[in-house]
C-alpha atoms as a PDB file:
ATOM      1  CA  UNK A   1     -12.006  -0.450  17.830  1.00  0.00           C
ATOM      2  CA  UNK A   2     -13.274  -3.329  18.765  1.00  0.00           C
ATOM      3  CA  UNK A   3     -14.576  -5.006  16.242  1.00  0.00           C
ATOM      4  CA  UNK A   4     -10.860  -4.822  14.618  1.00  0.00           C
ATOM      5  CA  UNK A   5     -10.492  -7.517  17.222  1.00  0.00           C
ATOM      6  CA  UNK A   6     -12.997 -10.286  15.919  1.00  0.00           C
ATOM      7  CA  UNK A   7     -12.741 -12.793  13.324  1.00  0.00           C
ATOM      8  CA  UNK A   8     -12.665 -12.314   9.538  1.00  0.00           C
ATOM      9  CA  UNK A   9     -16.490 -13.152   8.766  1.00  0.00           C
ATOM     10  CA  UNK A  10     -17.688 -11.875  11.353  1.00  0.00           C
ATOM     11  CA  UNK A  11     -19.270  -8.563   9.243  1.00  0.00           C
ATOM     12  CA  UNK A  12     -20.162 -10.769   5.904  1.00  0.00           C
ATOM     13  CA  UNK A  13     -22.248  -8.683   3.635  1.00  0.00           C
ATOM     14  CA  UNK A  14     -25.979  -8.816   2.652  1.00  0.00           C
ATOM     15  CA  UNK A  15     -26.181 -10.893  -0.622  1.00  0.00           C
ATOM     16  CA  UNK A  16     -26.941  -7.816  -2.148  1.00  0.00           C
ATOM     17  CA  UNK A  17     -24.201  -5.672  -0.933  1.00  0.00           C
ATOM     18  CA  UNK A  18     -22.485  -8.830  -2.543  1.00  0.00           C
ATOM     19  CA  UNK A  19     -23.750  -8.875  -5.539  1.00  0.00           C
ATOM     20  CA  UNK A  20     -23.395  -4.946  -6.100  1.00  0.00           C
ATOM     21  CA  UNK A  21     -19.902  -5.051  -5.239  1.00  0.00           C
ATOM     22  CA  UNK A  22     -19.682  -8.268  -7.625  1.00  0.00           C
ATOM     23  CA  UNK A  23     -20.655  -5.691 -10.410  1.00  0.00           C
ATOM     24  CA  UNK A  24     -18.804  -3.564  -9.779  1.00  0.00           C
ATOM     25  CA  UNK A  25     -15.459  -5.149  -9.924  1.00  0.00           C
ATOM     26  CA  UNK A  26     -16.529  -6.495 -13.134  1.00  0.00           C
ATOM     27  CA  UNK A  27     -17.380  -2.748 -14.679  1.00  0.00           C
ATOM     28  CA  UNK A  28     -15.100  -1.537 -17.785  1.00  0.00           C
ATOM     29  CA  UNK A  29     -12.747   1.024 -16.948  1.00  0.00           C
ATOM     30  CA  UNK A  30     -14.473   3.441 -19.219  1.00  0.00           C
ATOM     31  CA  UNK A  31     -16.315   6.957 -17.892  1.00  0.00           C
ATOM     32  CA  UNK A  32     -19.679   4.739 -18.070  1.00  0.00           C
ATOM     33  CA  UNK A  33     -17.556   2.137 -16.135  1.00  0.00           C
ATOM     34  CA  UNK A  34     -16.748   4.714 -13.460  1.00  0.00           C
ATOM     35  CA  UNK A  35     -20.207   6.921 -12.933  1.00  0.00           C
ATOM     36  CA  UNK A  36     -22.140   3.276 -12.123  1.00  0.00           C
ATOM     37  CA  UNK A  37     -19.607   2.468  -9.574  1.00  0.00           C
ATOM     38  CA  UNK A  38     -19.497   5.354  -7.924  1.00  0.00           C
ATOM     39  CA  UNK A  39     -23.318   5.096  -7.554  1.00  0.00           C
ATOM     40  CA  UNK A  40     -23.397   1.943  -6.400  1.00  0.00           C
ATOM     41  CA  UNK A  41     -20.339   2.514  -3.994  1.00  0.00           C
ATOM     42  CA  UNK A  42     -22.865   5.348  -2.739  1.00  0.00           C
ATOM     43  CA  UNK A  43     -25.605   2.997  -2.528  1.00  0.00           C
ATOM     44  CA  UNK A  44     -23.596  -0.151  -0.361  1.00  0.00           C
ATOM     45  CA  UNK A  45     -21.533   2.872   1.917  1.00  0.00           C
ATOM     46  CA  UNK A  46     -25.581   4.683   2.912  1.00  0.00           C
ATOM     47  CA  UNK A  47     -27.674   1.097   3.225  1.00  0.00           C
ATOM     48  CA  UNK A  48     -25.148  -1.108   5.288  1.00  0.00           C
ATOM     49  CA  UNK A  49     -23.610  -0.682   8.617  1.00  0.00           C
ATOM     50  CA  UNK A  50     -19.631  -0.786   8.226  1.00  0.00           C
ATOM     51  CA  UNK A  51     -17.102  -3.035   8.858  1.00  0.00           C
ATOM     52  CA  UNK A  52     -17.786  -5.072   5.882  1.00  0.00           C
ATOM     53  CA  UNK A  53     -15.173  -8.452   5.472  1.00  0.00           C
ATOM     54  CA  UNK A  54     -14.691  -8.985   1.850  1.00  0.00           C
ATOM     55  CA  UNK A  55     -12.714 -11.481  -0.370  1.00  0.00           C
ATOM     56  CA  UNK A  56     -11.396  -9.374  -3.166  1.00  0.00           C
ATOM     57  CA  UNK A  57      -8.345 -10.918  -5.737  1.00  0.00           C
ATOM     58  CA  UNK A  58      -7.762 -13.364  -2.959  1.00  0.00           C
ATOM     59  CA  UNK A  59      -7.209 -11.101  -0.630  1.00  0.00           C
ATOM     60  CA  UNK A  60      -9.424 -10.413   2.514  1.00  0.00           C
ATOM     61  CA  UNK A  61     -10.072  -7.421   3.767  1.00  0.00           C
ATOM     62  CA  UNK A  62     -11.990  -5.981   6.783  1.00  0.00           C
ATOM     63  CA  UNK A  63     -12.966  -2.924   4.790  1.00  0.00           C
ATOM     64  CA  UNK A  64     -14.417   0.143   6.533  1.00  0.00           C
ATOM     65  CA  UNK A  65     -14.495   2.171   3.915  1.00  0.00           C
ATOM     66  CA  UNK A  66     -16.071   5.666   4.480  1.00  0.00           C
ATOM     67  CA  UNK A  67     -12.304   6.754   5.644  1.00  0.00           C
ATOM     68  CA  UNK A  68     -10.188   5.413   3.549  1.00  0.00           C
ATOM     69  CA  UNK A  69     -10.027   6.117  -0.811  1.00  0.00           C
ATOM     70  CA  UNK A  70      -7.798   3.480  -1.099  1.00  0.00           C
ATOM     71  CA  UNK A  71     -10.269   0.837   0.240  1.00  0.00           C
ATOM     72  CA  UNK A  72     -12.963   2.210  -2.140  1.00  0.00           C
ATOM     73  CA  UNK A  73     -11.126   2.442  -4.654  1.00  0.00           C
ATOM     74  CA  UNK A  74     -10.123  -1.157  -4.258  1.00  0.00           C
ATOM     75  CA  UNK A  75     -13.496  -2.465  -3.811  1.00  0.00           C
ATOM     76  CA  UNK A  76     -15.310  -0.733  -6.125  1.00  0.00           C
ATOM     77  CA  UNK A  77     -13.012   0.280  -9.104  1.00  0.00           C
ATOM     78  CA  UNK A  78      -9.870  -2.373  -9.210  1.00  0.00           C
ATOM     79  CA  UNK A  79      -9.978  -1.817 -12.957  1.00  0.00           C
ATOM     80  CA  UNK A  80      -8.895   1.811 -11.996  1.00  0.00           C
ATOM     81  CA  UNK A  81      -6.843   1.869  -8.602  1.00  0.00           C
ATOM     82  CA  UNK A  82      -3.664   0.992  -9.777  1.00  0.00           C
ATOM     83  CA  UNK A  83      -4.182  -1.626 -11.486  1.00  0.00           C
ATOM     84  CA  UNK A  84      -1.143  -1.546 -14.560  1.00  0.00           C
ATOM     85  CA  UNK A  85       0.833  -0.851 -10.955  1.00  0.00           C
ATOM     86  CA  UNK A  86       0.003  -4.103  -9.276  1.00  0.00           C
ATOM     87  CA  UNK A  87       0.251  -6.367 -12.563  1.00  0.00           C
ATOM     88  CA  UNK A  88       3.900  -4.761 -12.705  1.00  0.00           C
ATOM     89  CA  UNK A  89       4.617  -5.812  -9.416  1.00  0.00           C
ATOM     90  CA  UNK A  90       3.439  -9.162  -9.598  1.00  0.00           C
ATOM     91  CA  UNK A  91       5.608  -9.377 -12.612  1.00  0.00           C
ATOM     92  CA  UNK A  92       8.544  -8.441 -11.667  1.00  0.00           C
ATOM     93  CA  UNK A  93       8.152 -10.111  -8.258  1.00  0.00           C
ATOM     94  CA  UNK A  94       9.568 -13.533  -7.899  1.00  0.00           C
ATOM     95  CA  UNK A  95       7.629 -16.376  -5.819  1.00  0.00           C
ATOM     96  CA  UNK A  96      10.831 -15.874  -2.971  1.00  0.00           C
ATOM     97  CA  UNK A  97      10.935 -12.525  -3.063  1.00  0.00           C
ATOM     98  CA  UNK A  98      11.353  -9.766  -0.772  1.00  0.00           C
ATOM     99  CA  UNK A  99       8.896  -6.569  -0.970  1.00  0.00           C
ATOM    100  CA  UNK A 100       8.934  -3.629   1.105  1.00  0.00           C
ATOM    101  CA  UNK A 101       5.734  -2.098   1.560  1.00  0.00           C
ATOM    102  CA  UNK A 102       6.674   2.108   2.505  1.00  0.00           C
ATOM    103  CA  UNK A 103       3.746   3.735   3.994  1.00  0.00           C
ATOM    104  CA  UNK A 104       1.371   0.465   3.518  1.00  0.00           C
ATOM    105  CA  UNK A 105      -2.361   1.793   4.330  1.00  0.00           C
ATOM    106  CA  UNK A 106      -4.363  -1.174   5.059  1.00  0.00           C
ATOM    107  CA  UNK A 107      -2.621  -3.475   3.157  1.00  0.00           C
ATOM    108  CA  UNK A 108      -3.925  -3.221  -0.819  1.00  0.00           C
ATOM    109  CA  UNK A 109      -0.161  -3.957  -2.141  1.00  0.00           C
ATOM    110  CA  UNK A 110       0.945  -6.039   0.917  1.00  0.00           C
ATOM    111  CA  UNK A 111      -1.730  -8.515   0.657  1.00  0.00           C
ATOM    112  CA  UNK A 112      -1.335  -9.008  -3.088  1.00  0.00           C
ATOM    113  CA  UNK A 113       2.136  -9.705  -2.688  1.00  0.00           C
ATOM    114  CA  UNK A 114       1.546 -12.056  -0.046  1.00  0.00           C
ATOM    115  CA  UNK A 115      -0.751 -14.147  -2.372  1.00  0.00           C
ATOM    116  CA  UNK A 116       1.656 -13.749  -4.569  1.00  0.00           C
ATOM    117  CA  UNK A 117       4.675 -15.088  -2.322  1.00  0.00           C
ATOM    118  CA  UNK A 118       5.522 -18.606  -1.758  1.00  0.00           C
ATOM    119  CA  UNK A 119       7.254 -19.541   2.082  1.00  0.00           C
ATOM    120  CA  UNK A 120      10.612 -18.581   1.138  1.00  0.00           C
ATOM    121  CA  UNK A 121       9.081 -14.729   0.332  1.00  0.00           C
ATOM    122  CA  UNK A 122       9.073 -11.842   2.319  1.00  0.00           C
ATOM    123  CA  UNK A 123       6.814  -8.968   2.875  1.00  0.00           C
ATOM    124  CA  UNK A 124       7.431  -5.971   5.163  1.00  0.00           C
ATOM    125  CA  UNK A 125       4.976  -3.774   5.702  1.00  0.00           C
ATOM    126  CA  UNK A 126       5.664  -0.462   6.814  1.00  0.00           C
ATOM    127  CA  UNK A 127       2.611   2.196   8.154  1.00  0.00           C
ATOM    128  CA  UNK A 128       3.161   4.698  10.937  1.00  0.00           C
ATOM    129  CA  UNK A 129      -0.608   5.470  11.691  1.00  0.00           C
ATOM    130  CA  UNK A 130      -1.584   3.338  14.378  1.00  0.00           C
ATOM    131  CA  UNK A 131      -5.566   2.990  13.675  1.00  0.00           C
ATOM    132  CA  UNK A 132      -4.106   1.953   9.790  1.00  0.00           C
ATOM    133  CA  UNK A 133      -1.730  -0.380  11.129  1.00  0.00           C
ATOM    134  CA  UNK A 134      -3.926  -2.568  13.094  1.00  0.00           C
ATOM    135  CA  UNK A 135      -6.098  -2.715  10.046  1.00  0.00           C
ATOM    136  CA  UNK A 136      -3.136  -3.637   7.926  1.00  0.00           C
ATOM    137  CA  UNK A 137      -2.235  -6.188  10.621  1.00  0.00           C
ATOM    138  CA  UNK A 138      -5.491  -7.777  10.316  1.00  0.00           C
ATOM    139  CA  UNK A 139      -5.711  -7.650   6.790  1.00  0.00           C
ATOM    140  CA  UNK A 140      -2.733  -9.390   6.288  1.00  0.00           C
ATOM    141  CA  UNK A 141      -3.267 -12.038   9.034  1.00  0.00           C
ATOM    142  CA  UNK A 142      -6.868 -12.670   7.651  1.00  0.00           C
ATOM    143  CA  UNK A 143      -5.334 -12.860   3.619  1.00  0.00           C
ATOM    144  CA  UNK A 144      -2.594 -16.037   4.743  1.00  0.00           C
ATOM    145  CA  UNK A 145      -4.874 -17.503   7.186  1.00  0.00           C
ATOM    146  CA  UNK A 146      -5.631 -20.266   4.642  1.00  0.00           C
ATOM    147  CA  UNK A 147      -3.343 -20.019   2.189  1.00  0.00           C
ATOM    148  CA  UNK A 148      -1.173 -22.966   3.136  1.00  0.00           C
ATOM    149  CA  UNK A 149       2.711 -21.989   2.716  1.00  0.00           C
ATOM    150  CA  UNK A 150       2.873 -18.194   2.721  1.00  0.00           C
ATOM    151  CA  UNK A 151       5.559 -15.677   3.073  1.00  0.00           C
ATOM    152  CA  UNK A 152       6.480 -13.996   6.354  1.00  0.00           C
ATOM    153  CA  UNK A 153       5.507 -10.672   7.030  1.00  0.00           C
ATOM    154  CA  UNK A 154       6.136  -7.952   9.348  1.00  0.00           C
ATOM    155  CA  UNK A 155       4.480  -4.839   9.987  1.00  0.00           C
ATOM    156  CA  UNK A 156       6.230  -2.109  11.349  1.00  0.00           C
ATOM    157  CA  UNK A 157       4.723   0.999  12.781  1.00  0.00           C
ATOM    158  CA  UNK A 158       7.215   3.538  12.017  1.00  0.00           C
ATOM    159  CA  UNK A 159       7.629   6.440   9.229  1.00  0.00           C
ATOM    160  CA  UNK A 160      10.299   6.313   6.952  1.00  0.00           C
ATOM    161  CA  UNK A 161      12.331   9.250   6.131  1.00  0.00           C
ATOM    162  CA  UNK A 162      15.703  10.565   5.385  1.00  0.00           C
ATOM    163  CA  UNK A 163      17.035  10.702   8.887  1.00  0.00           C
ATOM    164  CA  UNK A 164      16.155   9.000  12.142  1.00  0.00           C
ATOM    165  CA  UNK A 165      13.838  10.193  15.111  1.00  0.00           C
ATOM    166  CA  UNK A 166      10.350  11.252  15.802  1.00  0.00           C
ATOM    167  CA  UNK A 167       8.300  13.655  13.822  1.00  0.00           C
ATOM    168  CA  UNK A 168       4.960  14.788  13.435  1.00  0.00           C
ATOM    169  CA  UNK A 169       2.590  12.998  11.470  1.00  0.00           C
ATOM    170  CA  UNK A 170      -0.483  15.240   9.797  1.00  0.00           C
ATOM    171  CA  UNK A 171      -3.684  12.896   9.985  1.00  0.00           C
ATOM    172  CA  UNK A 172      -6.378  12.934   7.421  1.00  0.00           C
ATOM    173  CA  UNK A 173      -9.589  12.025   9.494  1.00  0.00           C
ATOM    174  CA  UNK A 174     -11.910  11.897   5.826  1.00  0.00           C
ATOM    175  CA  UNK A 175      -8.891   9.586   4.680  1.00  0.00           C
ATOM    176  CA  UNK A 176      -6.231   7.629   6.461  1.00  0.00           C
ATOM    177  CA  UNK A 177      -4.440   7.119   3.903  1.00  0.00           C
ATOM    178  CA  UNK A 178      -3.719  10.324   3.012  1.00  0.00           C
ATOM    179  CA  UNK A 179      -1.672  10.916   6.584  1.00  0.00           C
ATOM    180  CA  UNK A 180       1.585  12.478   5.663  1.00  0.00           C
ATOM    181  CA  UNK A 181       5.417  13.721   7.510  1.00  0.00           C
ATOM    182  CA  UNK A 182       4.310  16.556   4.680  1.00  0.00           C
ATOM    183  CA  UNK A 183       2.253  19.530   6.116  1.00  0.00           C
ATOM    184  CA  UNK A 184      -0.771  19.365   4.475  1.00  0.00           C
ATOM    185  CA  UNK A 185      -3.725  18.437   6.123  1.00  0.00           C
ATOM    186  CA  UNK A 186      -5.151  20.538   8.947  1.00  0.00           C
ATOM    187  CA  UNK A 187      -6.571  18.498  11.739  1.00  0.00           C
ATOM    188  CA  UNK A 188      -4.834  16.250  14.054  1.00  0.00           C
ATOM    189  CA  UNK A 189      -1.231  15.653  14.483  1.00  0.00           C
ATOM    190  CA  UNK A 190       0.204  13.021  16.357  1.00  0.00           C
ATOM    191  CA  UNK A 191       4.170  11.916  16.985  1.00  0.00           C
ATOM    192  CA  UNK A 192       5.677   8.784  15.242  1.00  0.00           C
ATOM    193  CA  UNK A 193       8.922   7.543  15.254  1.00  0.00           C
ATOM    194  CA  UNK A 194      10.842   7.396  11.889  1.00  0.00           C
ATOM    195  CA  UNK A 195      13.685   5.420  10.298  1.00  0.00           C
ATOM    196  CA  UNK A 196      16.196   5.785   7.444  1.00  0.00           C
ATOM    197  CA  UNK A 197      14.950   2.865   5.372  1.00  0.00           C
ATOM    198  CA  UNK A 198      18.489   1.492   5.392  1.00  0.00           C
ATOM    199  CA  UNK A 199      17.955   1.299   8.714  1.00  0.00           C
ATOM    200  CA  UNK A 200      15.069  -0.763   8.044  1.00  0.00           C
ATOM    201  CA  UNK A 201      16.935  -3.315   5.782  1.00  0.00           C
ATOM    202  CA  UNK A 202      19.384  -3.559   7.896  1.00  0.00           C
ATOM    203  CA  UNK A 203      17.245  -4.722  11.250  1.00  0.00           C
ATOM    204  CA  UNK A 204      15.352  -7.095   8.917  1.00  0.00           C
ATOM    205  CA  UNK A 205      18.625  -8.617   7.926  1.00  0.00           C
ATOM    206  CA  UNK A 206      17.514  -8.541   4.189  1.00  0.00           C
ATOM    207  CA  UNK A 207      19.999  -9.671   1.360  1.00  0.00           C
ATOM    208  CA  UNK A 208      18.240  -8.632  -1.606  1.00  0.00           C
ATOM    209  CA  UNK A 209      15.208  -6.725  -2.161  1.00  0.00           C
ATOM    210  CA  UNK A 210      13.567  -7.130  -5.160  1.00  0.00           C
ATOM    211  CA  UNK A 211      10.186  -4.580  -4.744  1.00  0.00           C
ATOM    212  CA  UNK A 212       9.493  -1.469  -3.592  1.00  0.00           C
ATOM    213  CA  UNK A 213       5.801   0.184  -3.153  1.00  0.00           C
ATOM    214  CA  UNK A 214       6.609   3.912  -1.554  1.00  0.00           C
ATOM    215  CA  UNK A 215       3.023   6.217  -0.921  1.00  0.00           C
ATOM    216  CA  UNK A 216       3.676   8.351   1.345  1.00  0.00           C
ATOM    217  CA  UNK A 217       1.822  11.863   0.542  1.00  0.00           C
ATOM    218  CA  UNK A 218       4.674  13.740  -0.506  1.00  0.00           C
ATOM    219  CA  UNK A 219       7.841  12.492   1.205  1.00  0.00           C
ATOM    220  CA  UNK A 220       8.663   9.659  -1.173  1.00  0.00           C
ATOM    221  CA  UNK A 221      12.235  11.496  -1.688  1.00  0.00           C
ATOM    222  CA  UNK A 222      13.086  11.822   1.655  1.00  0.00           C
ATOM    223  CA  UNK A 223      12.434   7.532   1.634  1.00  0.00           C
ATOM    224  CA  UNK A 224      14.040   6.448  -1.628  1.00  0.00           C
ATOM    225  CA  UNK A 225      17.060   9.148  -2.061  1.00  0.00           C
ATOM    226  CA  UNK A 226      19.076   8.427   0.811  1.00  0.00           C
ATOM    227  CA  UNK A 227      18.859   4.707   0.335  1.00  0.00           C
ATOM    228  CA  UNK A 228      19.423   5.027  -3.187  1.00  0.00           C
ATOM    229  CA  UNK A 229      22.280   6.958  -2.810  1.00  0.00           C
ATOM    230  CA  UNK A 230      24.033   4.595  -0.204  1.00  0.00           C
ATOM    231  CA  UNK A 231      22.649   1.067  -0.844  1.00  0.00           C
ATOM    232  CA  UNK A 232      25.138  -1.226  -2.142  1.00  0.00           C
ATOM    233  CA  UNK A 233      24.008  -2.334  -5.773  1.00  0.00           C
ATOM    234  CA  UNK A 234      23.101  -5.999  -4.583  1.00  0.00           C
ATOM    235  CA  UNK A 235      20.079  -4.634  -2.529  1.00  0.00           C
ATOM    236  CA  UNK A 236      18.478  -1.991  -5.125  1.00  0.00           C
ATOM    237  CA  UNK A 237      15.187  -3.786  -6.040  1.00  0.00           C
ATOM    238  CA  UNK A 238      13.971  -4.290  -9.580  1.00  0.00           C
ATOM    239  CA  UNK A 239      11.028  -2.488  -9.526  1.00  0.00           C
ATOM    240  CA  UNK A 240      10.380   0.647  -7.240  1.00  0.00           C
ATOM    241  CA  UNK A 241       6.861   2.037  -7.711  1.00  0.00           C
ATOM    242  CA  UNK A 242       5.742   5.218  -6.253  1.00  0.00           C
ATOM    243  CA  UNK A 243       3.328   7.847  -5.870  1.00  0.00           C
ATOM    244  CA  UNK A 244       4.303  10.897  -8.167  1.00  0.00           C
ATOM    245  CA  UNK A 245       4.007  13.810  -6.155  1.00  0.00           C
ATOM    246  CA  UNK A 246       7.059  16.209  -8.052  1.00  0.00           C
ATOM    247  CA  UNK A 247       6.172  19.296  -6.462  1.00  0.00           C
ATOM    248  CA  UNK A 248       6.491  18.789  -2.915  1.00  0.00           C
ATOM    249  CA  UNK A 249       9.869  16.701  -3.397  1.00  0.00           C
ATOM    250  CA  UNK A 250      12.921  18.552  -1.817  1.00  0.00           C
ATOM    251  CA  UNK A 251      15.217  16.294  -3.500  1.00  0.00           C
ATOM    252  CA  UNK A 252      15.619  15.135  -6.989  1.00  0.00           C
ATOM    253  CA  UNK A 253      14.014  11.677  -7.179  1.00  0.00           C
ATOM    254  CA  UNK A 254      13.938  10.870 -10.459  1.00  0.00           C
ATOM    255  CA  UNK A 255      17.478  12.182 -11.202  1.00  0.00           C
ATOM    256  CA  UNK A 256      18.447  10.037  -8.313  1.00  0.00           C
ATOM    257  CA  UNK A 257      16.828   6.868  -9.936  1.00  0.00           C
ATOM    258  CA  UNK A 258      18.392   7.425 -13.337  1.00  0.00           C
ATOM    259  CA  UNK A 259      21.949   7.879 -11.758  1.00  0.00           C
ATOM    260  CA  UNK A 260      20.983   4.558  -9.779  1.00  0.00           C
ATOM    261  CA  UNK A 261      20.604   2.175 -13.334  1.00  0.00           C
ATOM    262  CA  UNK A 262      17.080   2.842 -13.354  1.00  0.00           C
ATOM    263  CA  UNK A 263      14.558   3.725 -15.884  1.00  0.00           C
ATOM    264  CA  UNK A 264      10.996   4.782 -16.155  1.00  0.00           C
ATOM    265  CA  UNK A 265       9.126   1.688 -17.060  1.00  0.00           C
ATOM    266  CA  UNK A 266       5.598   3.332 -16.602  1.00  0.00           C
ATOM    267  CA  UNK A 267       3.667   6.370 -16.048  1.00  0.00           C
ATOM    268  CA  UNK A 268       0.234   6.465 -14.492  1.00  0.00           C
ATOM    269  CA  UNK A 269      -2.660   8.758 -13.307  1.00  0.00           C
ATOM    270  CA  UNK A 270      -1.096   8.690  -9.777  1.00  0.00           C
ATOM    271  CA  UNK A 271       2.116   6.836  -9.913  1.00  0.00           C
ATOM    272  CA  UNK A 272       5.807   6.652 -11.293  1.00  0.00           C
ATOM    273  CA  UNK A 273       6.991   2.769 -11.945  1.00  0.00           C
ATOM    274  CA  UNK A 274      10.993   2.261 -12.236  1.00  0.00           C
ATOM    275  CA  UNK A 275      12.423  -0.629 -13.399  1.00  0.00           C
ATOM    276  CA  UNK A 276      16.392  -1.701 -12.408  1.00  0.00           C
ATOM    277  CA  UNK A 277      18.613  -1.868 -15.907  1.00  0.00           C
ATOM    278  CA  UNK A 278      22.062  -2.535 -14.255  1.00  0.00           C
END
């Protein structure tokens, strides 16, 4: 992957691919709103050679997107990929804040948050697929390249799960994102090491966290319960936002949360948003 390796720029879009991804950021999010971006999303993915670097909410991206439905939905429908999710976030996310990033694709939430963040923030990004990770790695390094003061972030290429050691990851080849500790997905499996996410917090040296972002495919319990469970109270974060995927959960999440001081605070197509009340 070499062209992961040259400057953000360096794949600038045609003025029209511009201007068609221009219109559709600014589309309503109505079913109107969604058939025209899909179309166009067609449309700029069939006429123009991939990587393309794009400035989106601040954040810059080297977006590749015919593997990843993250990255188009990003691009082309911000009005609909979690957007009440990321307003939330950067609500309830102070300018020296710490956010923890579980299972962080290319970077969507990280990057936000790092706009977001003054110096004195945090951000720690946390994606076990190593072709993701180096995207995430440039993503972020490309968003704070001219930003002035901004946070410090890591990226750390591990799973997280509820105990220690290496497991197999199930790859999505159609879309990386979608790579999960969960066997889902036929295709290729490769072997990642994993953490305890106390474990995590604990290298990092954190003293308070006050975000959490957790999507990954199906094992969001086997993240959040264990440090739930055992955190002391001064590191639960505010807000803990995560993919809702019930069925595939072997331990009770949401019980978890509510014995934790937490309550739902928001429900979404995708996603389950928690907010801390004591």
């Amino acid at each position: 992957m070499n062209d992961i390796k040259k400057p953000f720029g360096t794949y600038t879009p045609t003025i029209k691919a511009q201007k068609q991804i221009n219109f559709c950021q600014k589309l309503s999010n109505n079913w109107l709103g969604k058939q025209l971006a899909q179309y166009i999303r067609k449309k700029v993915i069939k006429n123009n050679k991939m990587p393309l670097d794009l400035t989106l909410e601040k954040v810059k991206m080297r977006c590749y997107l015919t593997d990843n439905i993250s990255e188009r939905g990003f691009v082309f429908m911000p009005w609909r990929y979690d957007f009440e999710e990321r307003k939330l976030l950067l609500e309830n996310l102070p300018k020296d804040g710490v956010f923890i990033d579980i299972g962080a694709n290319v970077g969507i939430y990280s990057c936000i948050a790092a706009t977001h963040l003054s110096d004195k923030g945090r951000v720690i990004a946390i994606e076990p697929n190593p072709i993701v990770a180096e995207r995430l790695r440039f993503n972020l390094n490309a968003t704070t390249e001219n930003k002035g003061k901004f946070p410090q972030f890591v990226v750390l290429p591990y799973g997280v799960s509820d105990k220690p050691g290496e497991f197999d990851l199930y790859l999505d080849s159609k879309n990386l994102g979608a790579s999960s500790l969960v066997e889902k997905n036929s295709g290729n499996i490769i072997k990642i090491k994993c953490k305890t996410l106390m474990q995590i917090v604990e290298e990092a040296k954190l003293k308070q966290i006050n975000a959490i972002k957790c999507d990954i495919e199906g094992a969001e319990d086997q993240a959040l319960v264990p440090f739930l469970q055992n955190s002391p109270k001064e590191l639960l974060p505010e807000i803990i936002i995560f993919e809702n995927n019930l069925q595939q959960w072997k331990y009770d999440l949401l019980n978890t949360l509510s014995d934790s001081g937490y309550q739902l605070l928001k429900q979404t197509r995708l996603n389950l948003v928690y907010k801390r009340l004591y």
